[in-house]
C-alpha atoms as a PDB file:
ATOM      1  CA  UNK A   1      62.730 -14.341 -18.475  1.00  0.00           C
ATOM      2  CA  UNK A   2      64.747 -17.669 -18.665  1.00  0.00           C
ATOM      3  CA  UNK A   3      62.327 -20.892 -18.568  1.00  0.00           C
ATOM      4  CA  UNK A   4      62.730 -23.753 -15.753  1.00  0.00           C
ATOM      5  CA  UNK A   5      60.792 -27.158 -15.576  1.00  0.00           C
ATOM      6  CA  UNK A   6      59.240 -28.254 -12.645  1.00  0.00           C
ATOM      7  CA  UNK A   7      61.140 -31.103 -12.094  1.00  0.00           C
ATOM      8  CA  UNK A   8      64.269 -28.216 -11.899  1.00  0.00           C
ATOM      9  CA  UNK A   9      62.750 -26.565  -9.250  1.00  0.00           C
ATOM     10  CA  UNK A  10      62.305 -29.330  -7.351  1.00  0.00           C
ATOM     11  CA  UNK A  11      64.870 -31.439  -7.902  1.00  0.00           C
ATOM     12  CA  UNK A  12      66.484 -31.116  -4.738  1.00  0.00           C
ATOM     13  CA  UNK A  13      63.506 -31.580  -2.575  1.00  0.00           C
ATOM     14  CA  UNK A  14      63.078 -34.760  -0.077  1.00  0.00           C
ATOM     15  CA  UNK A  15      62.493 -37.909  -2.379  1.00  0.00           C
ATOM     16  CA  UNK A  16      59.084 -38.863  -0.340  1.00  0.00           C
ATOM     17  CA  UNK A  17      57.679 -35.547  -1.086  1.00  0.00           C
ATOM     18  CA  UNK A  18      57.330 -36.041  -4.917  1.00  0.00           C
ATOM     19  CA  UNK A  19      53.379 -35.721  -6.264  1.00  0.00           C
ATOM     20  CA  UNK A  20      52.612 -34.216  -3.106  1.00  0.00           C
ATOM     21  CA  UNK A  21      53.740 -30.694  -2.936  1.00  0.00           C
ATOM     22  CA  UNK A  22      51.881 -29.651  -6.235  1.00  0.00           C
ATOM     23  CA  UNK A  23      48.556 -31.362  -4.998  1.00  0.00           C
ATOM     24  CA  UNK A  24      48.623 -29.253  -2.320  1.00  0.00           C
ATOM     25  CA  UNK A  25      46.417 -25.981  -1.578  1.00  0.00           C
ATOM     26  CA  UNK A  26      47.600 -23.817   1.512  1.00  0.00           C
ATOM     27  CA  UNK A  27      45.681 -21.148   2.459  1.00  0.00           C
ATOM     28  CA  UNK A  28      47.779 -18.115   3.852  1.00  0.00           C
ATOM     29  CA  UNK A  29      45.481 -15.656   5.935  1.00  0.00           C
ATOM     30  CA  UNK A  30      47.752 -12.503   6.246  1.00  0.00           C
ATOM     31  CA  UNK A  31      50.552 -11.674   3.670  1.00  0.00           C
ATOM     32  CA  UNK A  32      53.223  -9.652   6.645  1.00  0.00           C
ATOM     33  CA  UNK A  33      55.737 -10.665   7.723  1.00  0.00           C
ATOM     34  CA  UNK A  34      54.811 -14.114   8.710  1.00  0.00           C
ATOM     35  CA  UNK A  35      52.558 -14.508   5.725  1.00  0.00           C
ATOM     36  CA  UNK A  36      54.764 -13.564   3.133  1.00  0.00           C
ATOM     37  CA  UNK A  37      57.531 -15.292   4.217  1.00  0.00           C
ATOM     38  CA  UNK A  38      55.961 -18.225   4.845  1.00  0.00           C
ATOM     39  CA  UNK A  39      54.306 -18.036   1.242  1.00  0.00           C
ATOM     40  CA  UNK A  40      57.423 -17.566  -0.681  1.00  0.00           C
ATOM     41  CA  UNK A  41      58.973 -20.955   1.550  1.00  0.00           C
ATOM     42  CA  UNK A  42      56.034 -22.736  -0.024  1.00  0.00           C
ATOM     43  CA  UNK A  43      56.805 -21.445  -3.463  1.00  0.00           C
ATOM     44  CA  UNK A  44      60.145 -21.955  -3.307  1.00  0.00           C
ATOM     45  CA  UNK A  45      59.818 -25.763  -3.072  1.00  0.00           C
ATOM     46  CA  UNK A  46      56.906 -26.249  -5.630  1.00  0.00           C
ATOM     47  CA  UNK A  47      53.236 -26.162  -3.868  1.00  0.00           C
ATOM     48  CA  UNK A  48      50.353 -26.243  -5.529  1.00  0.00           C
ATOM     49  CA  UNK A  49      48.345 -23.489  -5.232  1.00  0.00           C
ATOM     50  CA  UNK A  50      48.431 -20.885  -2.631  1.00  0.00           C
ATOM     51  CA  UNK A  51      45.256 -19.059  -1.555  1.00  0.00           C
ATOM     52  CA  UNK A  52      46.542 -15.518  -0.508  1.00  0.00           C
ATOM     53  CA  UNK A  53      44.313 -12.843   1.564  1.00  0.00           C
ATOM     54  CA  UNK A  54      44.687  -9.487   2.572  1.00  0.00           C
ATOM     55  CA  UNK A  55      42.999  -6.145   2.930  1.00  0.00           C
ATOM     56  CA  UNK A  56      46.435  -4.068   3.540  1.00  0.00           C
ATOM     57  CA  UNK A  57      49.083  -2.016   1.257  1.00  0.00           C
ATOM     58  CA  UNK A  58      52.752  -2.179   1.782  1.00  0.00           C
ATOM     59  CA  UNK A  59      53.653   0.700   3.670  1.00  0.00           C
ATOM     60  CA  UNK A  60      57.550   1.437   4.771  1.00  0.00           C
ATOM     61  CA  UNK A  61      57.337   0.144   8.358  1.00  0.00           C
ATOM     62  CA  UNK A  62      56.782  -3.339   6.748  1.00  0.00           C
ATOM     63  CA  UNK A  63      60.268  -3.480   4.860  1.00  0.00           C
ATOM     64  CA  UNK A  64      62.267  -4.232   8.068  1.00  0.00           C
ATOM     65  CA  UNK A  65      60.637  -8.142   7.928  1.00  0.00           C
ATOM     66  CA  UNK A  66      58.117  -8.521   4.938  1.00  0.00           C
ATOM     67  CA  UNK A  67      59.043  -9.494   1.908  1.00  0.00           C
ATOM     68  CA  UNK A  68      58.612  -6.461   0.028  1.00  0.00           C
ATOM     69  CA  UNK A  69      60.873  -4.056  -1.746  1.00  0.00           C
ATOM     70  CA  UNK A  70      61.069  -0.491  -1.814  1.00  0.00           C
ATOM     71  CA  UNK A  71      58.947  -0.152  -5.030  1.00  0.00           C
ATOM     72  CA  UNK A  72      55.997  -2.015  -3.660  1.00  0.00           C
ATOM     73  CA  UNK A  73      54.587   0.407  -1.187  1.00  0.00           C
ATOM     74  CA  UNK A  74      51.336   1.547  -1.888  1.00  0.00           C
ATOM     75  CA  UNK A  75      50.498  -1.810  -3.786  1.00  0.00           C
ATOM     76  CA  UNK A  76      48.357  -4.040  -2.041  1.00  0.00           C
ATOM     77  CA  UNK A  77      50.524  -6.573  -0.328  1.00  0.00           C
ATOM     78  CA  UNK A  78      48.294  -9.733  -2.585  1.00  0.00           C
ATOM     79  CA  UNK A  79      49.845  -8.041  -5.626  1.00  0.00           C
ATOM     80  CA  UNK A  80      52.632  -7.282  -4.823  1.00  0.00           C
ATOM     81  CA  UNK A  81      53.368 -10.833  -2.835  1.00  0.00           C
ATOM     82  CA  UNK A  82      51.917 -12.865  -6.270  1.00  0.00           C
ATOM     83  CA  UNK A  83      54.482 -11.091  -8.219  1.00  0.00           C
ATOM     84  CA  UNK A  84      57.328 -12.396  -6.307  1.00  0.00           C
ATOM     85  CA  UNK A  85      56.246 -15.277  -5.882  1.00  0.00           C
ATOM     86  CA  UNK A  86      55.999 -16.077 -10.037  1.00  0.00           C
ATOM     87  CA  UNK A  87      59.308 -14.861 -10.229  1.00  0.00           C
ATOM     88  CA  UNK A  88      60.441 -17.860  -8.140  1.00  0.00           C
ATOM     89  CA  UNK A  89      57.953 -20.086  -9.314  1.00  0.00           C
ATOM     90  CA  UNK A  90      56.125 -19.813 -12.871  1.00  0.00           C
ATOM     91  CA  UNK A  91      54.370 -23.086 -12.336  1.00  0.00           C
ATOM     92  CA  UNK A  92      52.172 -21.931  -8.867  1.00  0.00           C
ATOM     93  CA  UNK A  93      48.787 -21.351  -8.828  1.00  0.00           C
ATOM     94  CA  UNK A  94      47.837 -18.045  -7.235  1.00  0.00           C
ATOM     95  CA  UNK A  95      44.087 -17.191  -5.720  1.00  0.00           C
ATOM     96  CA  UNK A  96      43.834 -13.963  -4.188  1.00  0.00           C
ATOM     97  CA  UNK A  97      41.530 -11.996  -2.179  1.00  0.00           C
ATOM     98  CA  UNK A  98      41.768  -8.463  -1.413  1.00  0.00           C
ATOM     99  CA  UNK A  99      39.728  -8.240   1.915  1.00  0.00           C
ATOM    100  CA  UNK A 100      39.557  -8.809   5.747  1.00  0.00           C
ATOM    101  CA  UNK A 101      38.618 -12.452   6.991  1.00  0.00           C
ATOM    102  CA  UNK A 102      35.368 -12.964   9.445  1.00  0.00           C
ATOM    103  CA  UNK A 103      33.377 -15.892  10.419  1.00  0.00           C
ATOM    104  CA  UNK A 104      31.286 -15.984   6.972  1.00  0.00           C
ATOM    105  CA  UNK A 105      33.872 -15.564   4.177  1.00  0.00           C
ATOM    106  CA  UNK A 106      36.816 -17.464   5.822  1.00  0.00           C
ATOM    107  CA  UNK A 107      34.482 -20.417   4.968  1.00  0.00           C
ATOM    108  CA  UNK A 108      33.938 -19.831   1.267  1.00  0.00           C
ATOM    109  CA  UNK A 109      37.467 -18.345   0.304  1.00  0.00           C
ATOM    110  CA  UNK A 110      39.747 -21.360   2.237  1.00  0.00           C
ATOM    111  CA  UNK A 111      36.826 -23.836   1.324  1.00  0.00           C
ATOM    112  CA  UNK A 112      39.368 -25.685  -1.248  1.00  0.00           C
ATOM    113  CA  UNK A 113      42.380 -25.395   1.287  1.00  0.00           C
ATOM    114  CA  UNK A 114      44.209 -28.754   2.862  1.00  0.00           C
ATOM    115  CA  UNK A 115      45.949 -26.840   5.353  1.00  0.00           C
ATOM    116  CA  UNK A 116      45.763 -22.687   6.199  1.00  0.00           C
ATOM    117  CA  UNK A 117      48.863 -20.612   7.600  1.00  0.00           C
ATOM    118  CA  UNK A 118      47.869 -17.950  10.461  1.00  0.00           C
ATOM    119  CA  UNK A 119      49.261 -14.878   9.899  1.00  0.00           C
ATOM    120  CA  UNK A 120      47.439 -12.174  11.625  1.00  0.00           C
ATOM    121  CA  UNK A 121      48.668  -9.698  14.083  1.00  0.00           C
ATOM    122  CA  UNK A 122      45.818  -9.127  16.034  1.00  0.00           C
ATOM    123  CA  UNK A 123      44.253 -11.760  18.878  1.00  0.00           C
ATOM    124  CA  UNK A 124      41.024 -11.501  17.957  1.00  0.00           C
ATOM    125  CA  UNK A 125      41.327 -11.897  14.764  1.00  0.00           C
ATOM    126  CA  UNK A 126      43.453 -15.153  15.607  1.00  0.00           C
ATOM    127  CA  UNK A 127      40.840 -16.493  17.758  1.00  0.00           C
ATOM    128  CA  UNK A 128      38.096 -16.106  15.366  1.00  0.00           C
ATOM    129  CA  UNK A 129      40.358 -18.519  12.804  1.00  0.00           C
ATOM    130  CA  UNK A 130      40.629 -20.596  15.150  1.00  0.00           C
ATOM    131  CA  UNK A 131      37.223 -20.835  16.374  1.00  0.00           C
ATOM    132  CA  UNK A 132      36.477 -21.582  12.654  1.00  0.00           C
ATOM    133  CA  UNK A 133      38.923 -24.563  12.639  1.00  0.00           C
ATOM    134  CA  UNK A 134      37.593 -25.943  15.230  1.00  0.00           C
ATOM    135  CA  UNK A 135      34.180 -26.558  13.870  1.00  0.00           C
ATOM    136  CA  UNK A 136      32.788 -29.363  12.044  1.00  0.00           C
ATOM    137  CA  UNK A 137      33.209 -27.618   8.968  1.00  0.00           C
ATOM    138  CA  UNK A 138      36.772 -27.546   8.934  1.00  0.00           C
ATOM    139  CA  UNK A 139      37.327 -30.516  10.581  1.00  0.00           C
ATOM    140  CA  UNK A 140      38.975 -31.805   8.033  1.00  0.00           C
ATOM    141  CA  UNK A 141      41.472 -29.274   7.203  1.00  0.00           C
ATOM    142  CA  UNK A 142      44.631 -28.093   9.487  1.00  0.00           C
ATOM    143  CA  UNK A 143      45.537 -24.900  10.573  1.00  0.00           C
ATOM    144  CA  UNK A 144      49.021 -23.618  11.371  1.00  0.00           C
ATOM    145  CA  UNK A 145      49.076 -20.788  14.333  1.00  0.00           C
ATOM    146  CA  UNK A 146      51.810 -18.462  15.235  1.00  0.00           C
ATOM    147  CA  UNK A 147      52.239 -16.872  18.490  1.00  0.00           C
ATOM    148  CA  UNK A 148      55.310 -15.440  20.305  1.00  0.00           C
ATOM    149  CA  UNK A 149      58.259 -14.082  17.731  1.00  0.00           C
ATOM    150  CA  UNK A 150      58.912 -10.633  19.115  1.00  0.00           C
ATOM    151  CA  UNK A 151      62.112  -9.038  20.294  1.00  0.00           C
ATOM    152  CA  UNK A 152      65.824 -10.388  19.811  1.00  0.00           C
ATOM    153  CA  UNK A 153      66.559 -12.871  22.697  1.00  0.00           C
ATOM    154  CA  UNK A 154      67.276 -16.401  21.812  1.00  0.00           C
ATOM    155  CA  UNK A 155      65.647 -18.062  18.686  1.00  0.00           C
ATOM    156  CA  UNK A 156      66.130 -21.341  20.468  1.00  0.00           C
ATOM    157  CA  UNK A 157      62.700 -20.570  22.210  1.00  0.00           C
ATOM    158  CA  UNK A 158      60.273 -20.730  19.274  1.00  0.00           C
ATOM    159  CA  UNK A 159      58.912 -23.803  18.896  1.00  0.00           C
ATOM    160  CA  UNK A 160      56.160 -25.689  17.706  1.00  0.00           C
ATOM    161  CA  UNK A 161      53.678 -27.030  19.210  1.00  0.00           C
ATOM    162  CA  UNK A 162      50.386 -29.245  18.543  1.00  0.00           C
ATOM    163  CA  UNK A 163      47.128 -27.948  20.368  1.00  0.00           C
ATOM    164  CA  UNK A 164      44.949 -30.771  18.817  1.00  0.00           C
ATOM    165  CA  UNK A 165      45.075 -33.621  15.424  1.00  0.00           C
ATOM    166  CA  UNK A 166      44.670 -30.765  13.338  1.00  0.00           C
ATOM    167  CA  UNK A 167      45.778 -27.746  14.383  1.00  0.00           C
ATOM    168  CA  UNK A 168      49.076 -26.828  15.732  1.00  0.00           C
ATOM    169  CA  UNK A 169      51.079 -23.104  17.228  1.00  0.00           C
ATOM    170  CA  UNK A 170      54.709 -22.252  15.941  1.00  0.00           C
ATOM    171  CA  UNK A 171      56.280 -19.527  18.497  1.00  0.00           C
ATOM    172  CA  UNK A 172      57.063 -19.178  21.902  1.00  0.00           C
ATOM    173  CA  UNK A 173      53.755 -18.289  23.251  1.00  0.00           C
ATOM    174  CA  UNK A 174      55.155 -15.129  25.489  1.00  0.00           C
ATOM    175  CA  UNK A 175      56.683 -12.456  23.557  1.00  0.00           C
ATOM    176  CA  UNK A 176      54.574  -9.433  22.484  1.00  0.00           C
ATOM    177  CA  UNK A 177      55.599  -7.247  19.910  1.00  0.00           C
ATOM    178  CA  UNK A 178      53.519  -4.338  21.018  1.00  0.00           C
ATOM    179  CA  UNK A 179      55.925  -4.041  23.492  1.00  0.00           C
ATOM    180  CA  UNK A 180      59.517  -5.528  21.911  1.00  0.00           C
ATOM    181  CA  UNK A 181      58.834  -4.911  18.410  1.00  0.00           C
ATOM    182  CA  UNK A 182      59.288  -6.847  15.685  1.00  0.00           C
ATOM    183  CA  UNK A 183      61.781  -7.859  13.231  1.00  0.00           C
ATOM    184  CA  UNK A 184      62.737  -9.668  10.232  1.00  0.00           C
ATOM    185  CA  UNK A 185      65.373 -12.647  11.770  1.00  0.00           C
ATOM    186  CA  UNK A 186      62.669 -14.192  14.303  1.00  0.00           C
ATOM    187  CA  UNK A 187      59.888 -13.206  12.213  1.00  0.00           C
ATOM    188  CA  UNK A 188      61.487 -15.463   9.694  1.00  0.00           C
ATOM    189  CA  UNK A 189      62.112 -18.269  11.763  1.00  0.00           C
ATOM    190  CA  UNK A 190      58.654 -18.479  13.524  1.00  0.00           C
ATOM    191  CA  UNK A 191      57.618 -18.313   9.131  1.00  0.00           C
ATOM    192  CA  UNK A 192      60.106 -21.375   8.839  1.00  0.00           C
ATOM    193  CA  UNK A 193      58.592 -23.247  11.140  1.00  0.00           C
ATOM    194  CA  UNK A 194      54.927 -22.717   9.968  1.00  0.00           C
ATOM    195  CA  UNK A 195      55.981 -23.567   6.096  1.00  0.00           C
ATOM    196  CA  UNK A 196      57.864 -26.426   7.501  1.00  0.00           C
ATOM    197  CA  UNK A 197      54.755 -28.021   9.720  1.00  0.00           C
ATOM    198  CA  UNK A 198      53.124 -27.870   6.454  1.00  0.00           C
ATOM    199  CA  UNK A 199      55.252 -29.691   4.511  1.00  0.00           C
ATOM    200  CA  UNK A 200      54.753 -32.016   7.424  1.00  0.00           C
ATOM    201  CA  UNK A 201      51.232 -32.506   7.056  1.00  0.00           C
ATOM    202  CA  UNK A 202      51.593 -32.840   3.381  1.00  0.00           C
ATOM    203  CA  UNK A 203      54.322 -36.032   3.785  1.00  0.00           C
ATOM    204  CA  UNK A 204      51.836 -37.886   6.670  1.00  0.00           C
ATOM    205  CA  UNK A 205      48.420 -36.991   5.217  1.00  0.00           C
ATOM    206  CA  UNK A 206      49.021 -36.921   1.064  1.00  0.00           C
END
């Protein structure tokens, strides 16, 4: 494997950003297609340390919008996601957790994350990491929510939005892809939006 330096990969990232991106820890709860796509954005321009979790396995029906190949299926998606993301970026730090989130471990395994990437598909499981960020606990830290990305109408409609100081909803808050689906070209961009609100946070708050 040919060898980069760190300032290589970065080189072409905004000046202001410098010392901040590799202090970083982002926590990304759900590696689909909003996870892992969102993860490999953060790679891709030099974060610290991403804290990966997920209690799935790639299975075919993910290829049409998670970063996954052909060859992964059957892996679990952690594995397979840390692999691609060394490939891009040899200098990332990689913590992962092979299991579902709930109230009491959500606490312990994003206890060293700045800022934590939503990427669940079901509500409740949204709400209760939100509920979570919302406490005095995790006051501190920021959490990035998506909601709305189904379909193929417009991509002019996803958005995002701030629902307090320290947590914030990329989407377009209507579409539900029970019933429209979902695939990789909005799927991506509501993941571009959440990787780019944390880049955001790192600039203002780092």
């Amino acid at each position: 494997m040919k060898k980069i330096t760190y300032a290589e990969l970065t080189f072409r990232n905004a000046p202001q950003l410098k010392g901040k991106l590799e202090k970083a820890v982002i926590g990304i709860a759900g590696c689909g297609g909003l996870g892992s796509n969102a993860a490999i954005a953060l790679a891709r321009i030099g974060i610290g340390k991403l804290i990966l979790v997920d209690f799935d396995v790639v299975e075919p029906t993910n290829l049409n919008r998670q970063q996954y190949f052909i060859d992964d299926i059957g892996k679990r998606k952690v594995d397979a996601l840390e692999e691609k993301l060394k490939m891009i970026n040899p200098f990332l730090q990689i913590e992962k957790h092979y299991e579902k989130l709930n109230g009491i471990n959500i606490k312990i395994i994003f206890k060293e994350a700045h800022i934590v990437v939503e990427a669940f598909d079901q509500v409740s499981e949204k709400a209760m990491l939100l509920k979570t960020f919302s406490g005095k606990l995790f006051k501190a830290k920021c959490l990035v929510l998506a909601s709305g990305l189904a379909g193929c109408g417009t991509a002019n409609t996803i958005k995002t939005k701030m629902l307090s100081k320290n947590i914030f909803v990329c989407g377009d808050n209507k579409t539900d892809f029970l019933a429209e689906g979902v695939m990789a070209p909005r799927v991506m961009i509501a993941a571009g939006h959440q990787a780019n609100k944390v880049v955001e946070i790192i600039d203002k708050k780092f």
